[in-house]
Every structure is written in structure tokens, then in C-alpha cells.
Protein backbone atom coordinates (compact mmCIF):
# COMPACT_ATOMS: atom_id res chain seq x y z
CA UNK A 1 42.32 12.35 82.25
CA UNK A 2 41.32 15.79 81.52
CA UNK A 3 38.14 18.60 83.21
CA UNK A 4 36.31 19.18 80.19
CA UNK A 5 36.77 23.33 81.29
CA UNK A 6 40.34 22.93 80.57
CA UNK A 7 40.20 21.27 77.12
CA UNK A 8 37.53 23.80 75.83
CA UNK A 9 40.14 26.61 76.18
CA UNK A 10 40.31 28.56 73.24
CA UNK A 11 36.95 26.84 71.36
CA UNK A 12 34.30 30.15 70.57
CA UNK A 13 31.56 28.74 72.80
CA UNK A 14 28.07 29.62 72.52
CA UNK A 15 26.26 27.96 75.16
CA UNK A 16 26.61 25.31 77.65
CA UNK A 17 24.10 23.03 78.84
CA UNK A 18 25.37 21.08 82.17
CA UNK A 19 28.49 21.64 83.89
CA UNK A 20 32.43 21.98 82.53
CA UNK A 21 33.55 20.20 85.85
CA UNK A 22 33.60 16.97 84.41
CA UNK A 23 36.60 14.30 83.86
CA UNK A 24 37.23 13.25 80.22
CA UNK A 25 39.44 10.32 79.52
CA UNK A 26 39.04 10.39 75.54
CA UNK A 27 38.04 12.66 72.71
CA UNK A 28 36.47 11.32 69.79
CA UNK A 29 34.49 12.85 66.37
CA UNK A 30 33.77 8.96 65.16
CA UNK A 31 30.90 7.16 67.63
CA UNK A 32 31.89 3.74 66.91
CA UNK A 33 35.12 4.86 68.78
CA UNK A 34 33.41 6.08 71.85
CA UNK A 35 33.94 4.56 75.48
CA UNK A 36 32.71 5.56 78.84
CA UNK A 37 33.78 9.56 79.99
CA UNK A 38 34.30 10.19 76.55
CA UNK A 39 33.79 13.91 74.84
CA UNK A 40 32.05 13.48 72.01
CA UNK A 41 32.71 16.10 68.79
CA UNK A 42 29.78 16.16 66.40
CA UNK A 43 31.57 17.58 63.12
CA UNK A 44 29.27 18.12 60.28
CA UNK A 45 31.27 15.97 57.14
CA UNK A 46 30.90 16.41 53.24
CA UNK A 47 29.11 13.29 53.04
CA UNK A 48 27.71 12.56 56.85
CA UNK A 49 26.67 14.78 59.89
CA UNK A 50 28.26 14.09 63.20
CA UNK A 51 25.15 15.27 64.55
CA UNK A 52 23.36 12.40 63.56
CA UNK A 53 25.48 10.08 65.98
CA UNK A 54 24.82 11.95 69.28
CA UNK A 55 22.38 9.22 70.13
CA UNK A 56 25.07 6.27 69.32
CA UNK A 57 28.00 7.87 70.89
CA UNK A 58 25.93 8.76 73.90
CA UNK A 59 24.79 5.24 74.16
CA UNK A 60 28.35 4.16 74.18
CA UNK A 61 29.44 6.48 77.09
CA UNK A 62 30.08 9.48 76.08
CA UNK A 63 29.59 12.15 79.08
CA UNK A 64 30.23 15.22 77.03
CA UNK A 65 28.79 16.04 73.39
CA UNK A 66 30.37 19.09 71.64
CA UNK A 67 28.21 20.33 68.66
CA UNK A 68 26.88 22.91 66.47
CA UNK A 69 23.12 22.65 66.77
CA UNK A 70 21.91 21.25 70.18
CA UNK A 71 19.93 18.10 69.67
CA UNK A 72 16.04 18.45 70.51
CA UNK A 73 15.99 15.94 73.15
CA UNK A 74 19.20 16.46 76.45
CA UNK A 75 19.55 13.86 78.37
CA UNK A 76 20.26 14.27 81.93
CA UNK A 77 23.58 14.51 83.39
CA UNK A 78 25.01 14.80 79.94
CA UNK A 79 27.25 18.04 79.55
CA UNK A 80 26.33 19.71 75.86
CA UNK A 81 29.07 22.27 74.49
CA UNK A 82 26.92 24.60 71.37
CA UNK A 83 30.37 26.07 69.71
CA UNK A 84 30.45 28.27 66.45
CA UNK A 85 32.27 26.24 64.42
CA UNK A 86 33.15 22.23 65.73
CA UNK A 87 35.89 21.29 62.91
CA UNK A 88 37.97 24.79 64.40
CA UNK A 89 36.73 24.01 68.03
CA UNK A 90 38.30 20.22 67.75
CA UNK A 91 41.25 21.32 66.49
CA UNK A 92 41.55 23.35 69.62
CA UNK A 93 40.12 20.65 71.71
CA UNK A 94 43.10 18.49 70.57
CA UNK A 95 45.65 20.54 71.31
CA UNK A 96 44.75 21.08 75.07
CA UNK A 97 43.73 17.48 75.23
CA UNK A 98 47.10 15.98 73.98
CA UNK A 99 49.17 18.89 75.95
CA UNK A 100 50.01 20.95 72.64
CA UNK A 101 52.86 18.75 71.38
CA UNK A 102 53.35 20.93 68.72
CA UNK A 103 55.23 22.98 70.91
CA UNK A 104 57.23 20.77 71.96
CA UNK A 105 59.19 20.17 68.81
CA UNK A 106 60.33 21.85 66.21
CA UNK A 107 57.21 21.28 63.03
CA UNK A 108 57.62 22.31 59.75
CA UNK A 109 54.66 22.45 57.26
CA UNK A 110 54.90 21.79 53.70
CA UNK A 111 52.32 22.98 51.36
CA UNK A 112 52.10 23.46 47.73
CA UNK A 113 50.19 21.79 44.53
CA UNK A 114 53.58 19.62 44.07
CA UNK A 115 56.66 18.53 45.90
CA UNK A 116 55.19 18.54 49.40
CA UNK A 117 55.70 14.71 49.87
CA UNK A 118 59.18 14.80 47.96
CA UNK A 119 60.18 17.74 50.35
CA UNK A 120 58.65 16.61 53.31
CA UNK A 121 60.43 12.95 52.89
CA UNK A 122 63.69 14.37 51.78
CA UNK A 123 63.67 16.37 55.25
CA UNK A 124 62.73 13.80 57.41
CA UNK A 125 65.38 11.49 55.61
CA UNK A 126 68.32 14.52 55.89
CA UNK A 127 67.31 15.80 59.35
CA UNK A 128 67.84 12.01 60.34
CA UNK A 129 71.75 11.55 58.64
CA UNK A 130 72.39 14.86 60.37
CA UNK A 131 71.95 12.63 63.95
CA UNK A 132 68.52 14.03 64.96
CA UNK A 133 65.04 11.69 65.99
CA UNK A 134 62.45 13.27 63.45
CA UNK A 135 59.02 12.81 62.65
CA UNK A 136 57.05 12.67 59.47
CA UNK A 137 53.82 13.31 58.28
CA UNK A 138 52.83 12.57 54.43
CA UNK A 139 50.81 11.41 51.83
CA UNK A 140 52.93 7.96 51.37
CA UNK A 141 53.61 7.35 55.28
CA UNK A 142 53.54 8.65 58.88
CA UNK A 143 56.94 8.01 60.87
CA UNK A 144 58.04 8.29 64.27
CA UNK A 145 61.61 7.73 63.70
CA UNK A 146 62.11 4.61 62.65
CA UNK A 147 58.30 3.23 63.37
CA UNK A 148 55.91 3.77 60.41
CA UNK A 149 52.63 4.54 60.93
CA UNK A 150 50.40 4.28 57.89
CA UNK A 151 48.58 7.19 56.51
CA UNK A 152 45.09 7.78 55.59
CA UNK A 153 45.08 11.35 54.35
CA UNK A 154 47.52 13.81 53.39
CA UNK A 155 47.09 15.19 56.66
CA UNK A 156 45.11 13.34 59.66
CA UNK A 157 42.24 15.42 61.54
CA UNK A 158 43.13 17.30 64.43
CA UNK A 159 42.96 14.61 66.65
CA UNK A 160 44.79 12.09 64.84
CA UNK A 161 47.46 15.25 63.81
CA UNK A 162 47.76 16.01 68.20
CA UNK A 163 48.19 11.96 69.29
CA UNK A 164 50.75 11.06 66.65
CA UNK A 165 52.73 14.33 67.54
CA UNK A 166 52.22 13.88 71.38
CA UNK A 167 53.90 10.46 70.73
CA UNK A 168 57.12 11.64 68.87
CA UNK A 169 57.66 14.11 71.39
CA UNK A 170 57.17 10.98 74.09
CA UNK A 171 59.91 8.69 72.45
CA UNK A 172 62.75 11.73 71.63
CA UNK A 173 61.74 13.31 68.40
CA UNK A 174 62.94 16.86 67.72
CA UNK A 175 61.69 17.61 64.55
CA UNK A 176 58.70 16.69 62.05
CA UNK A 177 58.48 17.48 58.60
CA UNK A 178 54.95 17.53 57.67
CA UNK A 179 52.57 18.09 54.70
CA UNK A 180 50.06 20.36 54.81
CA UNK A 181 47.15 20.17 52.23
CA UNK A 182 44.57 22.49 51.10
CA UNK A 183 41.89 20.32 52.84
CA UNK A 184 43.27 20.06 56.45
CA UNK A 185 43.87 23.78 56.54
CA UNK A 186 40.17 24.79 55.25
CA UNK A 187 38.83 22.33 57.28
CA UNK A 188 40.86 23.60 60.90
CA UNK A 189 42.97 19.93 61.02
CA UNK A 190 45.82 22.56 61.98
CA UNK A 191 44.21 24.75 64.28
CA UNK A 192 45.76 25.20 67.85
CA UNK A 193 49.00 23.73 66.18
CA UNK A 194 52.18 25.73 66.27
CA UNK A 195 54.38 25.34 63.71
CA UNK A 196 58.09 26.20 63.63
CA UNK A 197 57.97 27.41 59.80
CA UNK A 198 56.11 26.92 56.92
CA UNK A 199 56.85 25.85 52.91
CA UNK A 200 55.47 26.97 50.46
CA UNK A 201 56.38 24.66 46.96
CA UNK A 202 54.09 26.08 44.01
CA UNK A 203 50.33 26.08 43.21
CA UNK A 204 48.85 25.03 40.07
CA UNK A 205 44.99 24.02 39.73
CA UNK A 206 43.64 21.29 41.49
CA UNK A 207 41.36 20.51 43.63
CA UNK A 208 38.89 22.96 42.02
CA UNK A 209 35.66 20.58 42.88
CA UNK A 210 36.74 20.93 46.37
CA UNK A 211 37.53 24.71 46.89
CA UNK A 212 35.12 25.75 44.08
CA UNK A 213 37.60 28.08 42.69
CA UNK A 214 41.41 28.73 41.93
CA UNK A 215 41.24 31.94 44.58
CA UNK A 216 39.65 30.04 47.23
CA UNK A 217 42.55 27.15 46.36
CA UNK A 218 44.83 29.65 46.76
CA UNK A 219 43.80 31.04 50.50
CA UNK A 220 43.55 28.03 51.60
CA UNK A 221 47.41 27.59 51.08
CA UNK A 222 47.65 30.88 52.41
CA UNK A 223 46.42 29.92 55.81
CA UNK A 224 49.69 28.15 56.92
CA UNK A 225 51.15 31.27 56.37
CA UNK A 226 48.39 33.23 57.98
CA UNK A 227 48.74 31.55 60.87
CA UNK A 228 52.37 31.50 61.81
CA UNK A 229 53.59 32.75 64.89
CA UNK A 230 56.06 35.65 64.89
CA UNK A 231 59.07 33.21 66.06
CA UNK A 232 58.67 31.34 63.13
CA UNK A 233 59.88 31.33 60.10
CA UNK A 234 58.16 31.91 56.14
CA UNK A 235 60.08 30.27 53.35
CA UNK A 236 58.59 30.76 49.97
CA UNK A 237 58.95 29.63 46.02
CA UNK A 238 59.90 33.23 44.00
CA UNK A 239 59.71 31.61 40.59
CA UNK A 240 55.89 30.84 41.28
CA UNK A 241 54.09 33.62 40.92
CA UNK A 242 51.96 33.07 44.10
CA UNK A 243 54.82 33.23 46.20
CA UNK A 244 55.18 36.43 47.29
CA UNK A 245 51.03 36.52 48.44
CA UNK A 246 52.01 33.74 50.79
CA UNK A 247 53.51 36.29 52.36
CA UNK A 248 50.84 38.98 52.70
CA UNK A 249 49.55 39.64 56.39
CA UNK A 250 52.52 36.85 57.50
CA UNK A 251 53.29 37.43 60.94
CA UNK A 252 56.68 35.36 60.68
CA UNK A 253 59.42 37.18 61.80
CA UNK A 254 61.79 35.87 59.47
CA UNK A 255 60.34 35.71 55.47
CA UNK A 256 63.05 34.08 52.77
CA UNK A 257 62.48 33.24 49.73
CA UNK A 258 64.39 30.10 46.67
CA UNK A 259 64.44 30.16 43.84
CA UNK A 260 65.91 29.07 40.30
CA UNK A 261 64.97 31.60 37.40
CA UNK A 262 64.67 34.56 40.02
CA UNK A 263 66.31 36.47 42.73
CA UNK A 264 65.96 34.75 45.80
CA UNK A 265 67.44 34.62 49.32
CA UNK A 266 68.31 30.80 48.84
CA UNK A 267 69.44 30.37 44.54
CA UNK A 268 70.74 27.41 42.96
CA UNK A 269 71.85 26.84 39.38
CA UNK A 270 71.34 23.62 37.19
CA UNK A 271 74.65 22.73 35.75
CA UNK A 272 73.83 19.27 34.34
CA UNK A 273 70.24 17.56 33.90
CA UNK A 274 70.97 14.45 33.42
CA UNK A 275 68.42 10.79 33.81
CA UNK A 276 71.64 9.58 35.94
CA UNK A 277 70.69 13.12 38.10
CA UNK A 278 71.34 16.28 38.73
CA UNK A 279 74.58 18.72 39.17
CA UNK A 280 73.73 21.76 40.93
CA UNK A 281 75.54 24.93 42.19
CA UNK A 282 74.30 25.66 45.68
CA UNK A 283 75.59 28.57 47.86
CA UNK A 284 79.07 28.67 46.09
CA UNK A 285 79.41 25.06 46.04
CA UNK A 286 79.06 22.35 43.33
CA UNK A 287 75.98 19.45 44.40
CA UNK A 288 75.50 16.16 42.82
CA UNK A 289 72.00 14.67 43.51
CA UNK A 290 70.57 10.86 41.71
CA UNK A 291 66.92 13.00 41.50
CA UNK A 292 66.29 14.00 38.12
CA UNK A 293 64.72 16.99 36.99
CA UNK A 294 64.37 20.81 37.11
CA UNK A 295 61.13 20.56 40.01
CA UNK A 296 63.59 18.21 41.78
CA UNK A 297 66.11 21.38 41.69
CA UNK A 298 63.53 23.29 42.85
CA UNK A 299 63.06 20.35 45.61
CA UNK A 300 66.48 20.17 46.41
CA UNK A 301 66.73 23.60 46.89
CA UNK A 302 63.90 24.17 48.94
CA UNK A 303 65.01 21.20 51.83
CA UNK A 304 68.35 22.81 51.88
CA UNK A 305 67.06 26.63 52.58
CA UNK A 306 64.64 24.92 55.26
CA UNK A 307 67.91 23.06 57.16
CA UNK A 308 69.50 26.36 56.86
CA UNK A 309 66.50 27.90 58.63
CA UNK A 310 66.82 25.61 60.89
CA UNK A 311 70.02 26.42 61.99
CA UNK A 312 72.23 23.34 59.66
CA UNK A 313 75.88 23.99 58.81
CA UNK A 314 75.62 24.37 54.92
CA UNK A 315 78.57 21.94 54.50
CA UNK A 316 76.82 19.28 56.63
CA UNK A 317 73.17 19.92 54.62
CA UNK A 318 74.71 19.55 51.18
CA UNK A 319 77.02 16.34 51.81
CA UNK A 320 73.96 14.82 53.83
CA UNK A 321 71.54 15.49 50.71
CA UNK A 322 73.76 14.47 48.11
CA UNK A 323 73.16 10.77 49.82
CA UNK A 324 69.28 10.78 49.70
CA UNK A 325 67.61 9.13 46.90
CA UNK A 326 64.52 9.70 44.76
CA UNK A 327 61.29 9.22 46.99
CA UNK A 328 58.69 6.34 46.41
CA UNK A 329 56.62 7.07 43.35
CA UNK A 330 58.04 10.27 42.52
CA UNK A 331 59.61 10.10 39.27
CA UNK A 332 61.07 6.81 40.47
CA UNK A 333 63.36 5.06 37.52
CA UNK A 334 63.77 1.78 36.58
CA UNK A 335 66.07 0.18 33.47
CA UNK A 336 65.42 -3.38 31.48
CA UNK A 337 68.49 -4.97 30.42
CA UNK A 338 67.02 -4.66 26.91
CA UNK A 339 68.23 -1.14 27.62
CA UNK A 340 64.19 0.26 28.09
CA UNK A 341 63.71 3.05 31.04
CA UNK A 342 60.51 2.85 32.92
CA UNK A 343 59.74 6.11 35.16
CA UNK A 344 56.51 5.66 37.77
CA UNK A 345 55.48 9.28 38.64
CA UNK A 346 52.47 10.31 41.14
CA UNK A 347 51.59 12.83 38.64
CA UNK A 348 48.03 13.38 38.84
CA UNK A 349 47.40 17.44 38.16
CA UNK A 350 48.36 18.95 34.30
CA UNK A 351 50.95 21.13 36.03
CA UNK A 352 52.66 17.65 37.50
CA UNK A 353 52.48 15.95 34.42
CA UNK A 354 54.12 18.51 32.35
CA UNK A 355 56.70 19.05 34.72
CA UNK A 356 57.37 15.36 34.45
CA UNK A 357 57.65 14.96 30.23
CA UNK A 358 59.53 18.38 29.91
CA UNK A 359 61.77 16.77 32.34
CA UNK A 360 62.06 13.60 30.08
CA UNK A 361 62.09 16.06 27.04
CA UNK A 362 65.01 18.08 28.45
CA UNK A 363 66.99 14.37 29.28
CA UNK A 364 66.02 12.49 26.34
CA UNK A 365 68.63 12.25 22.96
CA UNK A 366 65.98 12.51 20.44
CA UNK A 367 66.58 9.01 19.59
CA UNK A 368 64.00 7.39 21.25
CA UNK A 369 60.36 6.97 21.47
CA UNK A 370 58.42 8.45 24.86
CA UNK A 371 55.60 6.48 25.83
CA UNK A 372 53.23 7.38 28.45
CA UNK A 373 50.50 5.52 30.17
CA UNK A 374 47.88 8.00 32.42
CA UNK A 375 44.25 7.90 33.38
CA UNK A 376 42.32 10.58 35.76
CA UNK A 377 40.98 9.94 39.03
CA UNK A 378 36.87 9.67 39.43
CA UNK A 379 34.88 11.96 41.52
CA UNK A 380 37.01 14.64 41.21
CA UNK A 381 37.80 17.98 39.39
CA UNK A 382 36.52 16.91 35.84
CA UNK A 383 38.17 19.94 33.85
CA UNK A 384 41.21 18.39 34.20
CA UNK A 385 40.74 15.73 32.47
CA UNK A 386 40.97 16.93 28.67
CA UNK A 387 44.15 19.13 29.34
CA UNK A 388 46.04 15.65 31.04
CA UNK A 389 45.66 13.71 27.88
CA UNK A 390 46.53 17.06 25.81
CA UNK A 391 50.01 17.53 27.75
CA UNK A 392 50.40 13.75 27.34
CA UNK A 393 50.39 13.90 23.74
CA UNK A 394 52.11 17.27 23.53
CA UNK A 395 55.01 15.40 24.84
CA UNK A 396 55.03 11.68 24.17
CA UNK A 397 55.34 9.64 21.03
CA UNK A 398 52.82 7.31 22.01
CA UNK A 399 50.35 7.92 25.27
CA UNK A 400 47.79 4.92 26.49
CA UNK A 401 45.20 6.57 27.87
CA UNK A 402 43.74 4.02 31.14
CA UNK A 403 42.06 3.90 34.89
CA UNK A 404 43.64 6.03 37.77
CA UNK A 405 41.45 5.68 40.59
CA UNK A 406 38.20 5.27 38.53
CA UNK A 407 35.87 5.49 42.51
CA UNK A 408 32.42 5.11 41.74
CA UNK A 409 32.99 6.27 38.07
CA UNK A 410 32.66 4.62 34.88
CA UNK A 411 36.09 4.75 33.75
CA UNK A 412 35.01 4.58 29.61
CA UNK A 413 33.43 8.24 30.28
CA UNK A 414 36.51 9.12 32.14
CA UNK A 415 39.12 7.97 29.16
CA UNK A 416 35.97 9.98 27.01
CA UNK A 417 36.22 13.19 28.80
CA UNK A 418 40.36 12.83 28.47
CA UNK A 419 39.91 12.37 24.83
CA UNK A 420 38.21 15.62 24.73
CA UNK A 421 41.49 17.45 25.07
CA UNK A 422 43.68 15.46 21.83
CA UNK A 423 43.77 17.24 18.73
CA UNK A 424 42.67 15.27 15.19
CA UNK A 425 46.21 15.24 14.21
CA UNK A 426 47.36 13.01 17.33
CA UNK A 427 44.33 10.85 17.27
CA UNK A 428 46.74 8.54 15.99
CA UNK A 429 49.34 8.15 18.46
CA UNK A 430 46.69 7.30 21.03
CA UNK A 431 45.14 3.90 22.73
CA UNK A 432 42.88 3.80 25.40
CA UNK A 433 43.22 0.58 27.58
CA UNK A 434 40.49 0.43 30.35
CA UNK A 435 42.26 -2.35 32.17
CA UNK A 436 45.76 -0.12 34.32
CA UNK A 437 47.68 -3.65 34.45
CA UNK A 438 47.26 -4.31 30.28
CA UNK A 439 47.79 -0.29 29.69
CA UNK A 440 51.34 -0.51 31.47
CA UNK A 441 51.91 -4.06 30.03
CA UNK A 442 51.34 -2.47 26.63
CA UNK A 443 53.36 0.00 26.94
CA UNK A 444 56.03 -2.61 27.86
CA UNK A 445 55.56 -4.36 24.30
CA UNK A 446 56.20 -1.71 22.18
CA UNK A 447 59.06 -0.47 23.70
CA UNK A 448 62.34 -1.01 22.00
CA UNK A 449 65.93 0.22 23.16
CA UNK A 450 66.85 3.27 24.81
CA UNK A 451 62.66 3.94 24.82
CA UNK A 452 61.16 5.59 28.10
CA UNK A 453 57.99 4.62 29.25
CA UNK A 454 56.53 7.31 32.17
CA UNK A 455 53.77 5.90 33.99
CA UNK A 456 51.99 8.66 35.61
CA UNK A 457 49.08 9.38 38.33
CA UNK A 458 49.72 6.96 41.27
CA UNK A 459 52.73 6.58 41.27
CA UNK A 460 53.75 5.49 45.25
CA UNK A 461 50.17 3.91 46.02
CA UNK A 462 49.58 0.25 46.32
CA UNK A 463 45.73 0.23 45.29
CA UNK A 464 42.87 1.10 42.74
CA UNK A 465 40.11 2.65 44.09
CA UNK A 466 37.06 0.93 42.22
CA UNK A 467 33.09 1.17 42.79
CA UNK A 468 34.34 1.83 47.00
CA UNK A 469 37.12 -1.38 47.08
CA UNK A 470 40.14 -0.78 47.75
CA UNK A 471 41.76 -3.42 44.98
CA UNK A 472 45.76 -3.92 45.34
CA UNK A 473 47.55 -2.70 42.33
CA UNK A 474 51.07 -1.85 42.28
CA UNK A 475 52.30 0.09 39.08
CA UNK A 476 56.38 -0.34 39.57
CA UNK A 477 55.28 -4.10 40.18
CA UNK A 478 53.80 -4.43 36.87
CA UNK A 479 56.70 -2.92 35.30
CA UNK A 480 59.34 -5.04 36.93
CA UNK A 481 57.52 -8.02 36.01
CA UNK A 482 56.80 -6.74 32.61
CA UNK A 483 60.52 -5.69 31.83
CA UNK A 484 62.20 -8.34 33.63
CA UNK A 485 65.69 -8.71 33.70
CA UNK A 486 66.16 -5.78 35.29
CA UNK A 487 69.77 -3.72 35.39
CA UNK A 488 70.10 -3.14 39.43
């Protein structure tokens, strides 16, 4: 139990109706959740208003109603908080309220277009050989240690962010390796968090029909970086050419930089690209690694300048790291006894998927036929769409073009807006199979030996996302059962 006076530290308050001297046992920004001496945060939402469930959550208890616009009609004996800005007050709010666990371990934040889960996971997996407890935050799964707590977004609101970190700090853990996405920093999820040191992977476009445009994309990245404390430290990609503005107006003390093709503190070199993995030269020292993949260098290299950061032994990082294995759905391989490889890949941005065929390009003998299945999501950036199937037919001998996550799209005008982006002359080489189960089961068919079938877009996700159902659908599934036997 909290005084609501010392959980509103730090929110920009503009006026406050009733007193501050009362006890709050729970904060909550969904009504249905509300119980008696609850504060109640009315966050305005892209598709409903907070606002509009004063009434409900006050019915259900709530003593204490944060908010934006104060409603018309105050009840009496009901404290009303007017801040500036709710979503950046909450995030506050949660800190105080869950006794900023954030400073109580060490939390690293992970952003980027690509590689955040891979280098998020790959952390939390190495931190844990190297004998620590350790968190983790990310798109596939939430862990405390060994107890997995499933994940909703890429990164939960402020509230959920502040319990699930008050609760590794409770049972032991040290560290958490968490990603950080363009949403949850525009929209304060992170504010009144204090993180260690902060990531930055890449940035290609995405998420345009969320920010509006590739600059605003851009800042939004930038605001991890904006918002590090001086103790902390900045580690940045140098081949991307965004880097170095991650940096700009970074108060981190310490600022270091990886990279492949350029100059950087941490460098590694690519000795071997192979679809058995990767032989790198790290620091001096010769790495073997079963990921596949020049962005898996860049991975790689990335998780091994954070441990260093972090204070790791470089020995200990590199023979702890050569142990960890390709994460779920990220360019996860398979192999039919018929001698066909099968690659699932979460894929779902142009940059992604043409990191994913050069890869294959770079690995393959010439010898054999690439097919790839991929579909775009629905309700989302629609520019997008034309340049996927284009890179998909750049590089593949055959591509089926099929659903992603169709939402409350048709998916015939999504495969339509996709086809958009194929030139006359590949026309040819190109199916379209509405159906995601039959698209990866065709694909299956026509494969003959040494073939390599990529199926890209959702690669570690268990459902289709169809007219607001969540159907299961498992795309390594399918391909097991298509391909079966299977060479373990």
C-alpha cells in the first residue's frame, strides 16, 4: 500500500481535485481490472479513450482517477489527478508504485528494426551459462529465470514493464535483457525506468503507418538513447548509417561502437559463412557459432561487446556463446532426409527479408532451386508490400506469395498490392496461395534435393491473426509434417 502523494512524484501535474493523502493498494489503466482503493489511469488509446471508463472503474472502487481532461461530473470523496500527459505520467506512476526495480538490476535495452529479439535472447541465454539469474523481456517470451511468462507486446506498458521487473529483482535476478520497440518508447512504456545501457541493432523502414514517417521512426529509437543516465553505457551499430545519431545529445558516459565493414570499438571478421554456421574472428580469437548468416555476425558481435560492457572476461563470453543456438523463428533450419532444407524466418520488413535470401544466396552452391513462401501482415504499413514480393523474386527461384497475419483485411487485395512490386519478366516464377498451410505445403512438393525452401514473416509465432481470432497456426509444424522424415 502506497499515499497517492508519493506515487505521483515526478508526474507534470496540473491540478488536483481532493486530497493526495490517500492509501492506494493497486494501479490500473484497464477498468475491468479495478478493485477497491485502486488509482485509476485514464490513458487516451489509438483505438479507445481511457476517459470513457472513469464511470466503470469508479464503480468498481477506484478512489483515485488520474487523467487528462477532468470529467464534467466529480464525485465526492474521489481524489482527481489533471496531468499533462497520462501515458508519461503512468510510466512514472509505475516506477514509484513498484519501488523502481529498474534500479535494482542491471537492464539492458535492445532496440533496432532487426535483431532485437535474437540479441535480447542470446543475452539472456549467455548471461545465464556465465552463472548469473537474468531476466528477459521479448517479442517471443518474458522470463524470470527459468519461469516464462508469456508476452503480449514487444514491450508491456509501464505497469506491466515495473511488476514483472519488481518480481525478478524479488526472486534473485541480476540482469534483464530487454527489447525496446519504437512503440513503447513513443508511447512513455519506459519512462521512470533506468536502464544500465542501451543497443542499438539497425533501422530500416517499418512501422511507417505508425510513426507517420521514417524521421519520426528514427527518434523514436533515439529516445533510449536520449534518455540514458550518465552511468550507463551507449553501444551502437557503425555499419548502419544511423548509428552514430543514436548518439547525438547521449548523456552515457561510456559510447562504443561494432561493427563488421567499419571501424569500430568492438570488430569481428567473417571467416566462413557456412548453412552448418558461422566462423568468426573476434578480438584476436577464432569463434565458431551454428547461427548462419552475416546479420547473425552482426548479432553475435553485438551480445559479445554488450557482456564486455558489462564487465565479462572475453574468454568466458566467447566459449559461453559458441554453445547458444539459433533462436525460435529466426532463421531457424530444418533438413528432410530427401536431403531438402526448410528455413522459418520472422522476416516481416524488406530490409529483413533481404538480409535473409542474400544470406541463402551467399550459402547456397548454385545447384539448387530457392523457394520462398511470404505474405504481408493487414492493417499495417501498406508500401511495403510491393517491395516484399520484389526482394522475394529478386532472390528466389520460385516465391508463393500467401497470408501473414491477414487482421481484418482481405488477404486477395493484400497478395494484389504484393504483386504490384514483380516485374513482367518474373510473373512466371510466381503463385499466390491464399490458404498459409497449402502455400508452405506447396512449397514442400516441388522441392527436390539439396532445394531450400525459406518461409518468411512469422516465423516464432504460433497463430494467424484473422477477421480479430486468434487461429493456431504453426509454420515449422507444417514443415515437419510436410517433409517428414526428418534428419535430427
Amino acid at each position: 500500500m502506497k499515499l497517492l502523494k508519493d506515487i505521483l512524484y515526478g508526474a507534470r501535474i496540473q491540478h488536483v481535485h481532493g486530497t493526495t493523502h490517500v492509501a492506494i493498494e493497486a494501479v490500473e489503466l484497464d477498468s475491468r481490472r479495478v478493485r477497491p482503493m485502486s488509482l485509476f489511469a485514464a490513458v487516451r488509446g489509438s483505438v479507445v479513450d481511457g476517459h470513457s471508463f472513469i464511470d466503470k472503474a469508479l464503480d468498481a472502487g477506484a478512489n483515485a482517477i488520474m487523467c487528462e481532461e477532468l470529467p464534467e461530473n466529480l464525485r465526492e470523496g474521489i481524489t482527481y489527478v489533471k496531468v499533462v500527459d497520462a501515458r508519461e505520467a503512468l510510466g512514472h506512476v509505475a516506477a514509484n508504485f513498484y519501488d523502481h526495480p529498474s534500479e535494482e538490476i542491471r537492464l539492458v535495452g535492445i532496440t533496432g528494426t532487426n535483431g532485437k529479439t535474437t540479441c535480447a535472447t542470446m543475452l539472456y541465454r549467455l548471461f545465464k551459462l556465465l552463472g548469473n539469474k537474468v531476466g528477459l523481456i521479448s517479442t517471443v517470451e518474458n522470463r524470470i529465470h527459468q519461469e516464462v511468462v508469456p508476452a503480449t507486446h514487444t514491450t508491456p506498458d509501464a505497469l506491466g514493464l515495473n511488476k514483472l521487473l519488481r518480481e525478478m529483482v524479488d526472486k534473485g535476478c541480476s540482469y534483464c535483457f530487454m527489447e525496446v520497440s519504437s512503440h513503447a518508447l513513443h508511447q512513455h512504456r519506459t519512462t521512470g525506468v533506468a536502464f544500465t545501457g542501451g543497443v542499438f541493432t539497425n533501422i530500416t523502414h517499418d512501422h511507417l503507418d505508425y510513426h507517420g514517417s521514417f524521421d519520426a521512426y528514427i527518434a523514436a529509437k533515439k529516445m533510449l538513447f536520449d534518455r540514458l543516465p550518465s552511468e550507463a553505457f551507449a553501444l551502437i551499430n557503425l555499419d548502419d548509417k544511423h548509428g552514430e545519431t543514436m548518439l547525438q545529445n547521449c548523456k552515457a558516459r561510456v559510447q562504443k561502437s561494432f561493427a563488421i565493414k567499419s571501424m569500430g570499438d568492438f570488430r569481428a571478421r567473417i571467416v566462413e559463412n557456412r548453412l552448418q554456421g558461422l566462423q568468426l574472428f573476434i578480438d584476436g580469437n577464432d569463434f565458431y557459432s551454428t547461427l548462419v548468416g552475416r546479420f547473425n555476425a552482426s548479432n553475435l558481435l553485438a551480445v559479445y561487446a554488450t557482456a564486455i560492457l558489462l564487465g565479462e572476461q572475453s574468454m568466458d563470453v566467447l566459449t559461453a556463446l559458441s554453445e547458444i543456438k539459433t533462436v525460435d523463428g529466426r532463421f531457424q533450419y530444418l533438413r528432410s532426409a530427401s536431403g531438402i532444407s526448410a528455413i522459418v524466418d520472422y522476416a516481416h520488413t524488406p530490409d529483413a527479408l533481404r538480409n535473409v535470401l542474400k544470406t541463402i544466396e551467399e550459402i547456397r552452391t548454385r545447384n539448387e532451386a530457392v523457394i520462398t513462401v511470404v505474405g504481408c501482415g493487414g492493417d499495417r504499413d501498406t508500401s511495403k508490400r510491393p517491395e516484399m514480393a520484389r526482394i522475394a523474386t529478386k532472390y528466389s527461384d520460385r516465391v508463393i506469395l500467401t497470408s501473414d497475419n491477414p487482421r481484418s483485411e482481405d488477404p486477395e487485395a493484400i497478395i494484389s498490392d504484393m504483386r504490384q512490386g514483380i516485374s513482367p519478366v518474373d510473373h512466371k516464377k510466381v503463385n499466390a496461395i491464399v490458404n498459409r498451410a497449402e502455400a508452405i505445403r506447396m512449397a514442400c512438393s516441388i522441392a527436390a534435393e539439396g532445394d531450400i525452401i525459406l518461409v518468411a514473416g512469422k516465423g516464432h509465432e504460433k497463430y494467424q491473426e484473422i477477421k480479430g481470432e486468434r487461429l493456431p497456426f504453426d509454420d515449422l509444424a507444417i514443415l515437419q509434417e510436410s517433409l517428414k522424415p526428418l534428419i535430427i
